[in-house]
C-alpha atoms as a PDB file:
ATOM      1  CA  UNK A   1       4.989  19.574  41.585  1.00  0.00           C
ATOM      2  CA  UNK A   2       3.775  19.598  38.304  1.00  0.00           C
ATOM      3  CA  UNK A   3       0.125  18.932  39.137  1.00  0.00           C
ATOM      4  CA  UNK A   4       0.047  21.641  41.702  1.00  0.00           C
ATOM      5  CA  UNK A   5       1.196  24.233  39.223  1.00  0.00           C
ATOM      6  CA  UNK A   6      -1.205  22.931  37.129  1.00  0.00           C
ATOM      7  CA  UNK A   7      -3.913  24.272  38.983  1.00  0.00           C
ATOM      8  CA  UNK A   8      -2.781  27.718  39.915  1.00  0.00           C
ATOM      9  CA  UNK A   9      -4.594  30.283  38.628  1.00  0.00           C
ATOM     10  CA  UNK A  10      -3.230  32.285  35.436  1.00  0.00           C
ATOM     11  CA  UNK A  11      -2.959  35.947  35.550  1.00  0.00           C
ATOM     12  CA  UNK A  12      -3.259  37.439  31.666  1.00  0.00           C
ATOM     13  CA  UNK A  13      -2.614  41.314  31.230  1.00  0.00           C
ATOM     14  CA  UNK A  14      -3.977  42.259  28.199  1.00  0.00           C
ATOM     15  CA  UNK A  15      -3.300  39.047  26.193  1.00  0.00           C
ATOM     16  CA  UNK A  16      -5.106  40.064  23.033  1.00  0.00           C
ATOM     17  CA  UNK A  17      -3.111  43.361  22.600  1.00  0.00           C
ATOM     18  CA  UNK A  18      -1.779  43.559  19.155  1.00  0.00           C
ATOM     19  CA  UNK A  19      -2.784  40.634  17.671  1.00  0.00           C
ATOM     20  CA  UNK A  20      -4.692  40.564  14.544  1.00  0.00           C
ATOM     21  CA  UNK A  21      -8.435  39.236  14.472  1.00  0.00           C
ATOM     22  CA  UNK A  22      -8.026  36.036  13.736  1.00  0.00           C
ATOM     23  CA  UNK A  23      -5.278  35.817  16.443  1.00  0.00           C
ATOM     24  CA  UNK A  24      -8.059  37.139  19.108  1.00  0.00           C
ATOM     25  CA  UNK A  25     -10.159  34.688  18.426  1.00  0.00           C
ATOM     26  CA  UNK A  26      -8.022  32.115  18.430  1.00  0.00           C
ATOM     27  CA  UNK A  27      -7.236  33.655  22.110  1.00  0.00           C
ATOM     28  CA  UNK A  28     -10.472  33.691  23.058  1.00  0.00           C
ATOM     29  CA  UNK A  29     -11.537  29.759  21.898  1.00  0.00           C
ATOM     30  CA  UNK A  30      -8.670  28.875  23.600  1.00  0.00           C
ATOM     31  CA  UNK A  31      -9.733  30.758  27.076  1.00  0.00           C
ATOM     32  CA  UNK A  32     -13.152  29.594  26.818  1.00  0.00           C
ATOM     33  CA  UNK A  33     -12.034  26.045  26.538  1.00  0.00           C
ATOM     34  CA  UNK A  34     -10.136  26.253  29.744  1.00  0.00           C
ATOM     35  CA  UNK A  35     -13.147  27.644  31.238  1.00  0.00           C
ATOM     36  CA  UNK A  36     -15.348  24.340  30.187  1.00  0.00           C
ATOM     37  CA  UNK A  37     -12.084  22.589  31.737  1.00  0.00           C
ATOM     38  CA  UNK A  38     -12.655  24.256  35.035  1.00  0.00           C
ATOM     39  CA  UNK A  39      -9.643  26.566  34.809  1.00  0.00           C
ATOM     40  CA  UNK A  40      -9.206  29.841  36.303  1.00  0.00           C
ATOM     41  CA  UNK A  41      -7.982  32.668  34.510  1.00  0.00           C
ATOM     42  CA  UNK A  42      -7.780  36.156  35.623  1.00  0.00           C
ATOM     43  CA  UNK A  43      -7.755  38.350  32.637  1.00  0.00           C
ATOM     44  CA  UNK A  44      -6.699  42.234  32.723  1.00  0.00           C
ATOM     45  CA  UNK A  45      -8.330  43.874  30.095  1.00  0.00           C
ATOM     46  CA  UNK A  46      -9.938  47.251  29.164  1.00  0.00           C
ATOM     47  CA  UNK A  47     -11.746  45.894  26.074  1.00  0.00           C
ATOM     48  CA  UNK A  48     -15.251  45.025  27.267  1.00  0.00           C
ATOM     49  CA  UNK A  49     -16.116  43.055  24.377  1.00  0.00           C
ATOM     50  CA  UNK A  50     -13.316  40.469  25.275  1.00  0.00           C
ATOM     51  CA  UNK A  51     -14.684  40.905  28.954  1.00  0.00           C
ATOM     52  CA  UNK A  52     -18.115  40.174  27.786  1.00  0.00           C
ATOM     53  CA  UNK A  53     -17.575  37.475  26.067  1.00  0.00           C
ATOM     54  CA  UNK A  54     -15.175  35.690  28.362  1.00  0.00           C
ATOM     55  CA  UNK A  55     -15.647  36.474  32.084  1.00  0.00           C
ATOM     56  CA  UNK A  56     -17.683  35.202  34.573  1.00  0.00           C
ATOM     57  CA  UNK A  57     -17.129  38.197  37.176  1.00  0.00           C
ATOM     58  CA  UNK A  58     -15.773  41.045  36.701  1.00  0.00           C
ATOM     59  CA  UNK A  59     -14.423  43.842  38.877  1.00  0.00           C
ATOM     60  CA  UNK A  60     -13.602  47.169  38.813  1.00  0.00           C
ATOM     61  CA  UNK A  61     -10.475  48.552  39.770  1.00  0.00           C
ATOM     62  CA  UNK A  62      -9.512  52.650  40.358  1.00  0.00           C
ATOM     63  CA  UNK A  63      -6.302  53.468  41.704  1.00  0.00           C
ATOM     64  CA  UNK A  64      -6.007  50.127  43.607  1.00  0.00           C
ATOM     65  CA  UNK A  65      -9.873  49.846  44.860  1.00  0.00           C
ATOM     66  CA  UNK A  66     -12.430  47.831  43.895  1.00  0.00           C
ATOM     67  CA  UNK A  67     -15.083  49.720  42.789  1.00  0.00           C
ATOM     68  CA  UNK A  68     -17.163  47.981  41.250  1.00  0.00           C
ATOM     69  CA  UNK A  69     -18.188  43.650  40.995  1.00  0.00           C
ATOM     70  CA  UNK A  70     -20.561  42.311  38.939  1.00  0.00           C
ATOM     71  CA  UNK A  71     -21.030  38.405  38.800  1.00  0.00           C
ATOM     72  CA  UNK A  72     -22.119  37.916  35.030  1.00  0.00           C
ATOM     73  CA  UNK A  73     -22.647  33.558  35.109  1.00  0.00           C
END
């Protein structure tokens, strides 16, 4: 069971709100090394430097529609 949760996506909402620099950065080494690893991660976010530096597509959503997707890798 363990190895099947294993793989399941992970769903992040805002992960690097109110933490301090180094504590963002520490976030974000830590998401880009389960990235190399082949994880997924689906991050909600509305700071577009983390989304910049982290994702590989990102999408747009208003009011429950996509409005926008934009494959960045």
């Amino acid at each position: 069971m363990s190895m099947v949760l294993r793989d399941i996506p992970k769903l992040m909402d805002e992960p690097m709100n109110g933490l301090d620099n180094q504590g963002v950065q520490d976030m974000r080494e830590l998401f880009l090394k389960l990235k190399e690893e082949g994880k997924t991660i689906i991050l909600a976010s509305h700071n577009r430097e983390d989304i910049a530096v982290l994702c590989d597509t990102v999408v747009e959503i208003d009011h429950g529609r996509i409005i926008k997707e934009e494959h960045t890798a």
